[in-house]
PDB file of N, CA and C in Angstrom:
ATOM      1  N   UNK A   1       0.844  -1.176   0.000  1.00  0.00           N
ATOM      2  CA  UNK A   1       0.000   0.000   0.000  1.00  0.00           C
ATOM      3  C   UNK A   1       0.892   1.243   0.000  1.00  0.00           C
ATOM      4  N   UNK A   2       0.504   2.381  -1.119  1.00  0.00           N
ATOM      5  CA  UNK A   2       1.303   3.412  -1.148  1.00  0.00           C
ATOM      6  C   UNK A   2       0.906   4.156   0.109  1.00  0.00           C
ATOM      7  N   UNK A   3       1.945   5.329   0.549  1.00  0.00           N
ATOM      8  CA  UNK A   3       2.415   5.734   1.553  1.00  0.00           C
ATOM      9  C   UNK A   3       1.395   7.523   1.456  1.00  0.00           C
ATOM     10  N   UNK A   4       0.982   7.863   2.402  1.00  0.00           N
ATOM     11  CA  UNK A   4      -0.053   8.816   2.290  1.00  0.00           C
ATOM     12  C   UNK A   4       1.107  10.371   2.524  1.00  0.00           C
ATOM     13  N   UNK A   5       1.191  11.016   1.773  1.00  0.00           N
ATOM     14  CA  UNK A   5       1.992  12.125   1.671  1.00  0.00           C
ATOM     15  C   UNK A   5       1.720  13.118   2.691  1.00  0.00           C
ATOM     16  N   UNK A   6       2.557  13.738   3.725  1.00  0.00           N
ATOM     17  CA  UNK A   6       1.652  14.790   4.956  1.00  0.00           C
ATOM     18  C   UNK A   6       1.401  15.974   4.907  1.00  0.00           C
ATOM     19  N   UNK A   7       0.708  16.348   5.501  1.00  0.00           N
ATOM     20  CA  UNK A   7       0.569  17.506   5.112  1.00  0.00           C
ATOM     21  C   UNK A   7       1.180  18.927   5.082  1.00  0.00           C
ATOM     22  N   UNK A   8       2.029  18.786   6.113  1.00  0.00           N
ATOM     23  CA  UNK A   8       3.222  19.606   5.452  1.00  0.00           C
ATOM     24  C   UNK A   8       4.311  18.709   4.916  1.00  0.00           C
ATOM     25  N   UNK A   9       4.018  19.368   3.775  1.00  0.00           N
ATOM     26  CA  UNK A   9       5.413  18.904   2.797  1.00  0.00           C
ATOM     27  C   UNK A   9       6.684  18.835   3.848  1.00  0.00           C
ATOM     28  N   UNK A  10       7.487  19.551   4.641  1.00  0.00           N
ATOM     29  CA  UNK A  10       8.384  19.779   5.131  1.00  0.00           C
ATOM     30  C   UNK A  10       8.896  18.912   6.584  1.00  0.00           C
ATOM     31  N   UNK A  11       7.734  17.939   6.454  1.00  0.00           N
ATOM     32  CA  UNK A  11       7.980  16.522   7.420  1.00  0.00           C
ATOM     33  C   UNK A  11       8.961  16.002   6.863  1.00  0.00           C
ATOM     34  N   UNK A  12       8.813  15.609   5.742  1.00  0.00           N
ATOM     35  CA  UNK A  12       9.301  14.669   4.805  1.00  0.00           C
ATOM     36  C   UNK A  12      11.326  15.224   3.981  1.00  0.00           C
ATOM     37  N   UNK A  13      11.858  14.783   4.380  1.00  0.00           N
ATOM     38  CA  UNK A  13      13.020  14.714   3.678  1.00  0.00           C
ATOM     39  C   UNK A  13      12.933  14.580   2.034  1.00  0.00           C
ATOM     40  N   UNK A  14      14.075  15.189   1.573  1.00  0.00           N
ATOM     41  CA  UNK A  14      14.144  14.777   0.368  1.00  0.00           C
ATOM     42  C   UNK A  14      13.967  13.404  -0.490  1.00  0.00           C
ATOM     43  N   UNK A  15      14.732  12.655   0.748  1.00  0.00           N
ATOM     44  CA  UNK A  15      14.917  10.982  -0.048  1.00  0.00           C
ATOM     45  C   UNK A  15      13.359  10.555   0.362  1.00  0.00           C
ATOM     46  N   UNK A  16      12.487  10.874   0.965  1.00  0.00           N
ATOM     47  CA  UNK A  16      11.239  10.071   1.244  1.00  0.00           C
ATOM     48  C   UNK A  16      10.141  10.650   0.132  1.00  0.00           C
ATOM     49  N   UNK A  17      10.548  12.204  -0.234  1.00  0.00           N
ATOM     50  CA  UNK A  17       9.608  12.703  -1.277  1.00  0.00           C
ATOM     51  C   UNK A  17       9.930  11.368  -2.261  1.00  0.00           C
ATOM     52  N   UNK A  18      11.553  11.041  -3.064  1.00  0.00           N
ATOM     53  CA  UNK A  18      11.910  10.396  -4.183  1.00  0.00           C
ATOM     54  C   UNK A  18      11.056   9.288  -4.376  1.00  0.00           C
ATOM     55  N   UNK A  19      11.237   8.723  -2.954  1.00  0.00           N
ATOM     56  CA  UNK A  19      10.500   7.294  -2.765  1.00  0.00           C
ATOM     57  C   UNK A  19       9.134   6.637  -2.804  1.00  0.00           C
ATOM     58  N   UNK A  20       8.554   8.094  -2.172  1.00  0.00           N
ATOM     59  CA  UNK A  20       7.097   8.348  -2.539  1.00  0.00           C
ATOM     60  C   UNK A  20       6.640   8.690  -4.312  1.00  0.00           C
ATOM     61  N   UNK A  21       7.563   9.329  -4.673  1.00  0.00           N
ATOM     62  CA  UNK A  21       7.167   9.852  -6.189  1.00  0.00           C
ATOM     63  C   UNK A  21       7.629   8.572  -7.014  1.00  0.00           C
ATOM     64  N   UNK A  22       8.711   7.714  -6.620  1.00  0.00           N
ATOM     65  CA  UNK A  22       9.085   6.173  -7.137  1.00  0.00           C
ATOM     66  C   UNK A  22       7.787   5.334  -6.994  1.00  0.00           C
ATOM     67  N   UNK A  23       7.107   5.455  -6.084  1.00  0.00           N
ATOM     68  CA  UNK A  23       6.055   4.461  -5.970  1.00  0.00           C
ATOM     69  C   UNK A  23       4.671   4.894  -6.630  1.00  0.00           C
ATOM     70  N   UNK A  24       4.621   5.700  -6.674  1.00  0.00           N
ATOM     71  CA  UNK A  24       3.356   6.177  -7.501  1.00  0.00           C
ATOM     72  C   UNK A  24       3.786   6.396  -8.603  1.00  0.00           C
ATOM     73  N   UNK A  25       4.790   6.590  -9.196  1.00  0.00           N
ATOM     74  CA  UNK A  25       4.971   6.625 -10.768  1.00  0.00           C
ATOM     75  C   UNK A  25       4.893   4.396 -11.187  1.00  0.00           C
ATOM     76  N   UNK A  26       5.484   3.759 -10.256  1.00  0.00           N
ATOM     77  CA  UNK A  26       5.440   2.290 -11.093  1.00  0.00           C
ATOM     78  C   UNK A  26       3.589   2.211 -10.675  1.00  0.00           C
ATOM     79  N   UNK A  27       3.158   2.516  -9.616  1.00  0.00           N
ATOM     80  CA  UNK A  27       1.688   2.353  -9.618  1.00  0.00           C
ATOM     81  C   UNK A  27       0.704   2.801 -10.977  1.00  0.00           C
ATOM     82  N   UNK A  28       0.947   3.941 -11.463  1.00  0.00           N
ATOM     83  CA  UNK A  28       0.192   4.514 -12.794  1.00  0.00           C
ATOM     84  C   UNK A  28       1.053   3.889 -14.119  1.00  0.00           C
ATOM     85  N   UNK A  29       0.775   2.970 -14.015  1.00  0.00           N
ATOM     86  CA  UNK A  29       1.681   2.360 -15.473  1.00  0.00           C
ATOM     87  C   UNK A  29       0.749   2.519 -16.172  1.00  0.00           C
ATOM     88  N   UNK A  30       1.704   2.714 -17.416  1.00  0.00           N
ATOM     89  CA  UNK A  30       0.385   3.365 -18.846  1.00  0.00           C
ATOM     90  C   UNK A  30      -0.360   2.364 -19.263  1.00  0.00           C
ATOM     91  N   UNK A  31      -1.474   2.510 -20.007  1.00  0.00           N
ATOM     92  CA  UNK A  31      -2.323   1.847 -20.517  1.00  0.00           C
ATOM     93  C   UNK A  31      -1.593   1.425 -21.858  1.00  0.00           C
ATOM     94  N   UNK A  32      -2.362  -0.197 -21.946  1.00  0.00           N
ATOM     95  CA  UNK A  32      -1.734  -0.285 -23.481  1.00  0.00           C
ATOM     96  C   UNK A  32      -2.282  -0.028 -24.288  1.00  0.00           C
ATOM     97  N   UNK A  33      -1.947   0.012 -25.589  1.00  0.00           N
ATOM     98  CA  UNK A  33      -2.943   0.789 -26.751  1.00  0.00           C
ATOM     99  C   UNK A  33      -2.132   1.444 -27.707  1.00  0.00           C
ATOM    100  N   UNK A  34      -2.437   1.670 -28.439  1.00  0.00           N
ATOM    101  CA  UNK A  34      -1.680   2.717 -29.296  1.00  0.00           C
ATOM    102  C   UNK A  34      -1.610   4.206 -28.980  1.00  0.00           C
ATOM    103  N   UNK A  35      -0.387   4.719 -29.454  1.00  0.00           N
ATOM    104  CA  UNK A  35      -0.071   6.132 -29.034  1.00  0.00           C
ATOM    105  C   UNK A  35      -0.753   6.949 -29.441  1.00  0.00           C
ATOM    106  N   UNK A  36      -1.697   7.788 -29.147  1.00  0.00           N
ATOM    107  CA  UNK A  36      -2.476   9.107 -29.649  1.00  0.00           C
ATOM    108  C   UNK A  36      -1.148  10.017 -30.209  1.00  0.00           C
ATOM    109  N   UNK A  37      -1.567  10.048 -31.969  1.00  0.00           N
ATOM    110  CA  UNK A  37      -1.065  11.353 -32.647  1.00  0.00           C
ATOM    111  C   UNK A  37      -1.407  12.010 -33.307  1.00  0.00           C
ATOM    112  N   UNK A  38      -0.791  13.359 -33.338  1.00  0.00           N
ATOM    113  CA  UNK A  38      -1.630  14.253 -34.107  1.00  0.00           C
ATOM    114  C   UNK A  38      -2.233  14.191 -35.352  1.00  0.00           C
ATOM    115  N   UNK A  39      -1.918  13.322 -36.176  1.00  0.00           N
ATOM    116  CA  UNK A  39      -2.646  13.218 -37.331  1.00  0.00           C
ATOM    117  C   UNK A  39      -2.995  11.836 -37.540  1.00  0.00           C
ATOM    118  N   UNK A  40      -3.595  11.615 -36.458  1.00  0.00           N
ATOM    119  CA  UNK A  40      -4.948  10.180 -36.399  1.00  0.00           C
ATOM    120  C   UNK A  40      -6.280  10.353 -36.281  1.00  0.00           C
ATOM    121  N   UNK A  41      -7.273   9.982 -35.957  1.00  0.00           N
ATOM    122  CA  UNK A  41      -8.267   9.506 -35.782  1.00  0.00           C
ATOM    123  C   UNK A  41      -8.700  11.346 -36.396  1.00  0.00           C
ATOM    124  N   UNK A  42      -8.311  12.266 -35.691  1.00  0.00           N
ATOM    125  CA  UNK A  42      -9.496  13.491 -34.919  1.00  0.00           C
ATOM    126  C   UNK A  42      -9.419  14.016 -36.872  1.00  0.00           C
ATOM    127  N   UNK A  43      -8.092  14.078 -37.212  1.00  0.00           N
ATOM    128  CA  UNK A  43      -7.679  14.739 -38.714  1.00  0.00           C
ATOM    129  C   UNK A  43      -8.517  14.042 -39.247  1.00  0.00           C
ATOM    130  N   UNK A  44      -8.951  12.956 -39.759  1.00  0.00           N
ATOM    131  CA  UNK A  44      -9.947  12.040 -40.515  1.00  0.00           C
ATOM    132  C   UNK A  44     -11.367  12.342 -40.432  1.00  0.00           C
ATOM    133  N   UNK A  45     -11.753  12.534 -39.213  1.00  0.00           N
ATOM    134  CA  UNK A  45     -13.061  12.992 -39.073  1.00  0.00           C
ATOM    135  C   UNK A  45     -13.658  14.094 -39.730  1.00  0.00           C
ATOM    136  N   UNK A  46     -15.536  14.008 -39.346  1.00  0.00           N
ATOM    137  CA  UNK A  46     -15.857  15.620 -39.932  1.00  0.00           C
ATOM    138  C   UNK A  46     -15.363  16.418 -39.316  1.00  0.00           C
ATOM    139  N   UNK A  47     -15.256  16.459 -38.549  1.00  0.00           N
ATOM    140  CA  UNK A  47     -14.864  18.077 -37.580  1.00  0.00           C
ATOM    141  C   UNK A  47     -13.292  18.150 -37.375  1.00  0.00           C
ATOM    142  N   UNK A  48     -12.419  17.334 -38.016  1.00  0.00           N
ATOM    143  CA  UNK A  48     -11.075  17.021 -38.211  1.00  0.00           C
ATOM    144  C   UNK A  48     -10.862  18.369 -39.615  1.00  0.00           C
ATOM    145  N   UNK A  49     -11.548  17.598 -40.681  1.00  0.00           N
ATOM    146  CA  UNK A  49     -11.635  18.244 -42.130  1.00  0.00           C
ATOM    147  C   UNK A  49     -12.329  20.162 -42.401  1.00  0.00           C
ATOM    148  N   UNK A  50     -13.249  20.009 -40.994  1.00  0.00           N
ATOM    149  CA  UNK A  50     -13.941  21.290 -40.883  1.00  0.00           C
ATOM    150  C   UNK A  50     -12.881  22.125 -39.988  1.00  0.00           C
ATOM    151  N   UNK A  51     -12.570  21.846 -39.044  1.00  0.00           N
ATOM    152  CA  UNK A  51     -11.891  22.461 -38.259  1.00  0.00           C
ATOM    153  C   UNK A  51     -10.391  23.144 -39.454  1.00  0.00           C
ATOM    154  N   UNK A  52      -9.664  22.363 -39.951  1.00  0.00           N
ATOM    155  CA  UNK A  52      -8.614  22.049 -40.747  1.00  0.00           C
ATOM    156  C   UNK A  52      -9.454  22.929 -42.040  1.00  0.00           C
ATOM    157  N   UNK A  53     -10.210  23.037 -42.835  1.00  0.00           N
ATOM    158  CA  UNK A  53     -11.055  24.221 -44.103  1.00  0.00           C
ATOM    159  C   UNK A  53     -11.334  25.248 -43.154  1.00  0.00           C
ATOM    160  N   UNK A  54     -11.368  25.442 -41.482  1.00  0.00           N
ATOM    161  CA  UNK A  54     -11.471  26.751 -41.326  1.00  0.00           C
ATOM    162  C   UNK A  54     -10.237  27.599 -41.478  1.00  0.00           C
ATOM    163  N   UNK A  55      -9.029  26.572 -40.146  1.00  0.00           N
ATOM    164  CA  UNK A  55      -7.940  27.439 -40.563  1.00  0.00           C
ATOM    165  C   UNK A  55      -7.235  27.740 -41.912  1.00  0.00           C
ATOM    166  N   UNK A  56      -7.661  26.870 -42.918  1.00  0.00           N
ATOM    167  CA  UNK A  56      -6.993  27.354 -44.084  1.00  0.00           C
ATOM    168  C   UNK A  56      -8.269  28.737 -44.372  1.00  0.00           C
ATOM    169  N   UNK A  57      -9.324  28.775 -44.588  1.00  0.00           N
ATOM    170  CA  UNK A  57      -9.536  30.335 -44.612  1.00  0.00           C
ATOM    171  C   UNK A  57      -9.407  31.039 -43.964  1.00  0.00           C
ATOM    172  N   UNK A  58      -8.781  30.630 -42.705  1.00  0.00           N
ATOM    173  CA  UNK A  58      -8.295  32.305 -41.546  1.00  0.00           C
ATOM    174  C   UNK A  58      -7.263  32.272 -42.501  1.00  0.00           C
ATOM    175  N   UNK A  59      -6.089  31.292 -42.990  1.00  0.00           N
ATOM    176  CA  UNK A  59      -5.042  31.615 -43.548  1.00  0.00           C
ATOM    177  C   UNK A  59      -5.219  32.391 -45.003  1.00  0.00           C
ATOM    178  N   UNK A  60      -5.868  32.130 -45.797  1.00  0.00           N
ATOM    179  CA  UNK A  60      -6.466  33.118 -46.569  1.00  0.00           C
ATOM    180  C   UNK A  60      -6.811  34.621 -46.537  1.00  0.00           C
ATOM    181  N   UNK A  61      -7.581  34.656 -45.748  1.00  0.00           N
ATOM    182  CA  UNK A  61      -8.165  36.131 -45.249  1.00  0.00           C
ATOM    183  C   UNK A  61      -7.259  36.875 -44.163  1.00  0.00           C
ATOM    184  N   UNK A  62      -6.143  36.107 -43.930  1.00  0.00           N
ATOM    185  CA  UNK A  62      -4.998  37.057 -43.563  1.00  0.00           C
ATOM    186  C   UNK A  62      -3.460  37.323 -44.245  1.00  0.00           C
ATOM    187  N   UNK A  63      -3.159  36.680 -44.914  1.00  0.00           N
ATOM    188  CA  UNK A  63      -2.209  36.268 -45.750  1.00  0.00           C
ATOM    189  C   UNK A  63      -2.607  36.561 -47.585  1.00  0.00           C
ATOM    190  N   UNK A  64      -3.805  36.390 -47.500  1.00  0.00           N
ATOM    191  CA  UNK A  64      -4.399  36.703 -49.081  1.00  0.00           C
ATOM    192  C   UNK A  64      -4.041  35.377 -49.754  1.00  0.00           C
ATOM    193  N   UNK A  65      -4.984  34.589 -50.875  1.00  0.00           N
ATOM    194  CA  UNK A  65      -4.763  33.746 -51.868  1.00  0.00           C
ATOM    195  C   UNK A  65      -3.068  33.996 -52.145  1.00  0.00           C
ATOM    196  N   UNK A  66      -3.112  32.821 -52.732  1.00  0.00           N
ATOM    197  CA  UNK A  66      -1.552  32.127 -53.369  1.00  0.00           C
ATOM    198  C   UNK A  66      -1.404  32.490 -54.904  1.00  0.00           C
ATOM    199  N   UNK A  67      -0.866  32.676 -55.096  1.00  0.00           N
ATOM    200  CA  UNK A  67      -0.541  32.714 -56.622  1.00  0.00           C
ATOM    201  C   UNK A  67      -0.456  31.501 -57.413  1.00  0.00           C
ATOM    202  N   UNK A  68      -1.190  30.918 -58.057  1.00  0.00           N
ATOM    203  CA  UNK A  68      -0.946  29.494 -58.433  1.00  0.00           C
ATOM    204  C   UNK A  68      -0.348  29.559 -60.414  1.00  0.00           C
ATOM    205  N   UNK A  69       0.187  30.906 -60.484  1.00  0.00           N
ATOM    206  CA  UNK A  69       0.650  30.742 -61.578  1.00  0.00           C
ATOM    207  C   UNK A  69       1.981  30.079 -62.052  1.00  0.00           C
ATOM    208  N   UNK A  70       1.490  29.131 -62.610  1.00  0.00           N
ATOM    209  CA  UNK A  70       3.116  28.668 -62.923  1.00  0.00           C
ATOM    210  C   UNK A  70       3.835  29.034 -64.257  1.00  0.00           C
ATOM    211  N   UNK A  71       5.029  29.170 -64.334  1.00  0.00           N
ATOM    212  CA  UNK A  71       5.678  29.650 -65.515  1.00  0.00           C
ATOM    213  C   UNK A  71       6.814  28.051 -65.838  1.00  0.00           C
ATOM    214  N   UNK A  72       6.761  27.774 -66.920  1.00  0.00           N
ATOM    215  CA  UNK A  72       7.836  27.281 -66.919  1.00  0.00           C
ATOM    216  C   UNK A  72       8.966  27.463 -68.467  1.00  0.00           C
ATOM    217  N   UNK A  73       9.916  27.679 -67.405  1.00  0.00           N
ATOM    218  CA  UNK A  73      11.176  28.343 -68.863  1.00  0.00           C
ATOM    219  C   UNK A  73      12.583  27.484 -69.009  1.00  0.00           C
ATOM    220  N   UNK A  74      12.775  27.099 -69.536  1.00  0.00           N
ATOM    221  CA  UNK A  74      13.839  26.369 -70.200  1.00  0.00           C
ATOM    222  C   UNK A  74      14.798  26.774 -71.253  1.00  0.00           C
ATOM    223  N   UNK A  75      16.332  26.694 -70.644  1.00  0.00           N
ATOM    224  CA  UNK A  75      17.328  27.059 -71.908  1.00  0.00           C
ATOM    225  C   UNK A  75      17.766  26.255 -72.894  1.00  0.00           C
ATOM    226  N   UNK A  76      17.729  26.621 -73.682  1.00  0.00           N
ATOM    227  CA  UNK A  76      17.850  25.915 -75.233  1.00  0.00           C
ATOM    228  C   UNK A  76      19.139  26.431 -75.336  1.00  0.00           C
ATOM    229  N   UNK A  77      20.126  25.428 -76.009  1.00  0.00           N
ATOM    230  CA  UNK A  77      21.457  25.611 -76.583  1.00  0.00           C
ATOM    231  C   UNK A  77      21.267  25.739 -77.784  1.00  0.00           C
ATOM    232  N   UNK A  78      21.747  26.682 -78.740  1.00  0.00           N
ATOM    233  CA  UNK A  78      21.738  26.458 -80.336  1.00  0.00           C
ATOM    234  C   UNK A  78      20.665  27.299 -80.711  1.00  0.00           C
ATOM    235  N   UNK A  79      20.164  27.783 -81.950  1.00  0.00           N
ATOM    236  CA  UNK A  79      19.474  28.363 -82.641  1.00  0.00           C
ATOM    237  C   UNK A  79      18.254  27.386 -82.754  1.00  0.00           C
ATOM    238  N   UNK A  80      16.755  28.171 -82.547  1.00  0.00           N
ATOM    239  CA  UNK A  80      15.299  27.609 -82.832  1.00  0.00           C
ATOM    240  C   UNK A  80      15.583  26.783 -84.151  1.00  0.00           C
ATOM    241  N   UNK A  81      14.157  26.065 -84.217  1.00  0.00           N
ATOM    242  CA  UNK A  81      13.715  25.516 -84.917  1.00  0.00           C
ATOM    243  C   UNK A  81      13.267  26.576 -85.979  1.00  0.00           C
ATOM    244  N   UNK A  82      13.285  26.405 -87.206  1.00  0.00           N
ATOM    245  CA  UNK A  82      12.834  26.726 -87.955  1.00  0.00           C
ATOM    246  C   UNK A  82      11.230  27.385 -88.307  1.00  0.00           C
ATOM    247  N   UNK A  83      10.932  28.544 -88.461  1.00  0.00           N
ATOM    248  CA  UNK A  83       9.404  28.776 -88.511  1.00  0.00           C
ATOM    249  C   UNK A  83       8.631  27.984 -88.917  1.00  0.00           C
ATOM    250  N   UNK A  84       9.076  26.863 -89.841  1.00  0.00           N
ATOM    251  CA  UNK A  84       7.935  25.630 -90.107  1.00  0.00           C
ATOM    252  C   UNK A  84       7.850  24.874 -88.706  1.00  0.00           C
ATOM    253  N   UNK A  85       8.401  24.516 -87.698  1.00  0.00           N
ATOM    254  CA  UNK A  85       9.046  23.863 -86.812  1.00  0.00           C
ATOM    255  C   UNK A  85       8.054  24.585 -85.246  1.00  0.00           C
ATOM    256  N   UNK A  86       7.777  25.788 -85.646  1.00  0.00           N
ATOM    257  CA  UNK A  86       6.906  26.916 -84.319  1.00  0.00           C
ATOM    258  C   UNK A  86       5.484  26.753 -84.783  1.00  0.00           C
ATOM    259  N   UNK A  87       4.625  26.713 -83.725  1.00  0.00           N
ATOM    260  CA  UNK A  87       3.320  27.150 -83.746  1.00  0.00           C
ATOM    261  C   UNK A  87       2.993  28.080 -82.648  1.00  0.00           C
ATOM    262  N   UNK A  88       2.884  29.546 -83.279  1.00  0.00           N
ATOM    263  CA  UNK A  88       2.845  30.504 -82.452  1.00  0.00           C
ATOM    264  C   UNK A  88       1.424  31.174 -81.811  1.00  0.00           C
ATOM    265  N   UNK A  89       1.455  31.094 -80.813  1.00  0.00           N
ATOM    266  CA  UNK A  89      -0.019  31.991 -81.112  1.00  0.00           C
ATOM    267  C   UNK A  89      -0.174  32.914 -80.036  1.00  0.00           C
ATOM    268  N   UNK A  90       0.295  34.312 -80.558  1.00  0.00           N
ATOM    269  CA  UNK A  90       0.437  35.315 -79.069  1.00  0.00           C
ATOM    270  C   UNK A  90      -0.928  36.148 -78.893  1.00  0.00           C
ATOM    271  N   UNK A  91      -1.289  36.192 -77.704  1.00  0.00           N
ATOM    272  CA  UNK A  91      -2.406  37.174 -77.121  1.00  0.00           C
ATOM    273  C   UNK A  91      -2.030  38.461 -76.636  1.00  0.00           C
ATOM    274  N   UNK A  92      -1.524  39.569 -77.847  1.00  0.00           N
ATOM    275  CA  UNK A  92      -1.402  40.790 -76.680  1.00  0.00           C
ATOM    276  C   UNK A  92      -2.433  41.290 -75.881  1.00  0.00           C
ATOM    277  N   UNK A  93      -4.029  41.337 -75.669  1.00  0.00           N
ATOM    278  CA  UNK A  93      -4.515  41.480 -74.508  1.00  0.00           C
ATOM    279  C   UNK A  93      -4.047  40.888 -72.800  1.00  0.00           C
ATOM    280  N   UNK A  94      -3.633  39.323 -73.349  1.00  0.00           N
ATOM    281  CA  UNK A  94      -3.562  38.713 -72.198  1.00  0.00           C
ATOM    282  C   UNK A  94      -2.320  37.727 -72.615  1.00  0.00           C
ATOM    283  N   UNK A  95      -1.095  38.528 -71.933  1.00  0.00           N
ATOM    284  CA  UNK A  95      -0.010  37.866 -72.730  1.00  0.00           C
ATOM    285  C   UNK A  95      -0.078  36.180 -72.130  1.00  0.00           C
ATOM    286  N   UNK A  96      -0.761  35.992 -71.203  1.00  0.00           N
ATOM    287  CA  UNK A  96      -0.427  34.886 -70.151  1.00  0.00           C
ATOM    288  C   UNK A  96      -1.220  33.862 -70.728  1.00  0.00           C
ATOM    289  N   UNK A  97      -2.072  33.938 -72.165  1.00  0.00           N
ATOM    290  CA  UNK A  97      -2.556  33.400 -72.558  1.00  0.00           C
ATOM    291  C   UNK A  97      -1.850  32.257 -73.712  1.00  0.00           C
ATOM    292  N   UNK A  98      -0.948  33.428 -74.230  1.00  0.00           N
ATOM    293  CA  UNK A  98      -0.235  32.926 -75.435  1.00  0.00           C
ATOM    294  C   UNK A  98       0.588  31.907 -75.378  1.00  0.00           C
ATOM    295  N   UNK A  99       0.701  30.948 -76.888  1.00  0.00           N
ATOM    296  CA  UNK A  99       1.433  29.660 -76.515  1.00  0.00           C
ATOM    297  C   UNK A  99       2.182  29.619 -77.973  1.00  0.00           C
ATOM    298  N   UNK A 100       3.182  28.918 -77.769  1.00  0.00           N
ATOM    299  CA  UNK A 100       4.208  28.318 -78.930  1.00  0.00           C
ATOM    300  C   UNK A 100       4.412  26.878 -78.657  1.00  0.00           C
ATOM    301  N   UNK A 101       4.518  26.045 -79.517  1.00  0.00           N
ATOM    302  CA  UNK A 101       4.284  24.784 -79.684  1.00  0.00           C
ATOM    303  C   UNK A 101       5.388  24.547 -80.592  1.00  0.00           C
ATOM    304  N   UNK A 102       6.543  23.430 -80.113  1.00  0.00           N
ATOM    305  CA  UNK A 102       7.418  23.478 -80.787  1.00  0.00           C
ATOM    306  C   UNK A 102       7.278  21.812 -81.530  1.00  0.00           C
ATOM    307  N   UNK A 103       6.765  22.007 -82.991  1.00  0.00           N
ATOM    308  CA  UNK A 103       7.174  20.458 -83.702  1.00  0.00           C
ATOM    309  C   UNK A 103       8.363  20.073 -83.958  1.00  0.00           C
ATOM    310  N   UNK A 104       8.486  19.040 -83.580  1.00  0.00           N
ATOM    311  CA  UNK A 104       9.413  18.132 -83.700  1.00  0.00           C
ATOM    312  C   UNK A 104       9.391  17.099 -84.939  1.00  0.00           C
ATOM    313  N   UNK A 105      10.165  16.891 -86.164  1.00  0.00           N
ATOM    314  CA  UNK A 105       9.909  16.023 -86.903  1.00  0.00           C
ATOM    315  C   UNK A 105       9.675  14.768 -86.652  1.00  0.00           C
ATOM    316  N   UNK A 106       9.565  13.783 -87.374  1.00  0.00           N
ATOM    317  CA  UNK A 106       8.643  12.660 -87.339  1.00  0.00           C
ATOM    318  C   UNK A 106       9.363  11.719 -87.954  1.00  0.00           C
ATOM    319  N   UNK A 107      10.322  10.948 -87.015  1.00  0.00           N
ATOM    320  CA  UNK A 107      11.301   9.806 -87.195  1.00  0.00           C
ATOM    321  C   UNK A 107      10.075   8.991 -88.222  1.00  0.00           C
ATOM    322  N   UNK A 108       9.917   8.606 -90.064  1.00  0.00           N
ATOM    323  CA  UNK A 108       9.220   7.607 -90.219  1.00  0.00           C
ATOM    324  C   UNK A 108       9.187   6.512 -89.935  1.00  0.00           C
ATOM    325  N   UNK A 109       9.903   5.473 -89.063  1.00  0.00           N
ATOM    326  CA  UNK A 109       9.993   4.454 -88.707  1.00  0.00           C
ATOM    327  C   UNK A 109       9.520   4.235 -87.283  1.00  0.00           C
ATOM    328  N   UNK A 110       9.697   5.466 -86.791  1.00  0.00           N
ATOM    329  CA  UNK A 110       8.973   5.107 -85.725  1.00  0.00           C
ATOM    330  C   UNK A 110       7.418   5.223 -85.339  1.00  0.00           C
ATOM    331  N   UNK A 111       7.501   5.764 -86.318  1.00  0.00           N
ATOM    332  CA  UNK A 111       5.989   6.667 -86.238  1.00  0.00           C
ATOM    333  C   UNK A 111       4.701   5.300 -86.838  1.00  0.00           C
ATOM    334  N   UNK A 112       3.464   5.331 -86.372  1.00  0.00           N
ATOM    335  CA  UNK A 112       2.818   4.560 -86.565  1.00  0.00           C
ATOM    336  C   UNK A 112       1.820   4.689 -88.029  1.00  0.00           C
ATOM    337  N   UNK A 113       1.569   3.365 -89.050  1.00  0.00           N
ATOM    338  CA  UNK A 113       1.311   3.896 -90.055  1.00  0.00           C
ATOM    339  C   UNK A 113      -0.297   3.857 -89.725  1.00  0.00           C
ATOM    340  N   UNK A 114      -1.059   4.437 -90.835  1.00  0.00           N
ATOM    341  CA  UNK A 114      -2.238   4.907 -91.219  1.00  0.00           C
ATOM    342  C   UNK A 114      -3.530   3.246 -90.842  1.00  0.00           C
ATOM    343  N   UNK A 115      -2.854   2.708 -91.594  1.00  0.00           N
ATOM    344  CA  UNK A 115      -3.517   1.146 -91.759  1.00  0.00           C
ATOM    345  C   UNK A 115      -3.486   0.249 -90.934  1.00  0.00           C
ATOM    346  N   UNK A 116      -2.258   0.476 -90.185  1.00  0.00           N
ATOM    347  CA  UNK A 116      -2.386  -0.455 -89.040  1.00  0.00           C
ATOM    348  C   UNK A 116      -2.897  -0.395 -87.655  1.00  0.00           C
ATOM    349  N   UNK A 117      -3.358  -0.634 -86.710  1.00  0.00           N
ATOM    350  CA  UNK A 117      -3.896  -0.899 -85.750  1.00  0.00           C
ATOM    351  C   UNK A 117      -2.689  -0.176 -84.789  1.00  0.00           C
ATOM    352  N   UNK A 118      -2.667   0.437 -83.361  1.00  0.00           N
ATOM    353  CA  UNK A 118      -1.654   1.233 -82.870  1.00  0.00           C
ATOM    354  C   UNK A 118      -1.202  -0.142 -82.192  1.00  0.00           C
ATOM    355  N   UNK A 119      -0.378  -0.155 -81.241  1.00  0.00           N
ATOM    356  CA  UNK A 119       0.181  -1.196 -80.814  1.00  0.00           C
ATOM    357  C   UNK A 119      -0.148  -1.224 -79.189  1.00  0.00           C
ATOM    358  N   UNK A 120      -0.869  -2.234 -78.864  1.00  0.00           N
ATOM    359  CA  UNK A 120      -1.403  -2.130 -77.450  1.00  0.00           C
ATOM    360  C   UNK A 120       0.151  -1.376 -76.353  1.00  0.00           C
TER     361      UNK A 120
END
């Protein structure tokens, strides 16, 4: 039977606090089970997913939308393709619209013919 702690603290010596706090720590041994973590059970739920769509609109409405424009640019060694070779098509209203399409010729052997069936 554990040992009843007094009421003034200052009965008690140091080594009898240890001994007392030794015995009630092996008394509360943990439960078994799996470890509660933060992104189990509560994240999955409705109020996991709701809670989690609110703070992303506090993060919104303080921070402002993201920019989700992507650019992507690449260096070319050597001189373009040839104007037969470009398909250009620029939007000066909305330059972010415009596209170039670069053809690439057409190895005939590799390329699949007309008559035949494509190849699973």
């Amino acid at each position: 039977m554990a040992r009843v702690p007094p009421d003034d603290p200052e009965d008690w010596s140091n080594d009898e606090w240890l001994d007392y706090l030794a015995e009630t720590d092996a008394a509360a041994a943990p439960a078994p089970g799996r470890p509660v973590s933060a992104a189990g059970a509560f994240a999955r739920s409705g109020a996991g997913g709701a809670i989690g769509a609110a703070m992303k609109g506090l993060h919104r409405a303080i921070y402002g939308g993201q920019e989700d424009e992507i650019a992507i640019v690449a260096d070319a060694s050597g001189d373009p393709p040839g104007p037969e070779g470009l398909d250009v098509h620029l939007d000066p209203d909305d330059p972010g619209r415009s596209t170039v399409v670069v053809k690439r010729p057409v190895d005939a052997a590799r390329a699949p013919q007309l008559d035949e069936p494509p190849d699973p």
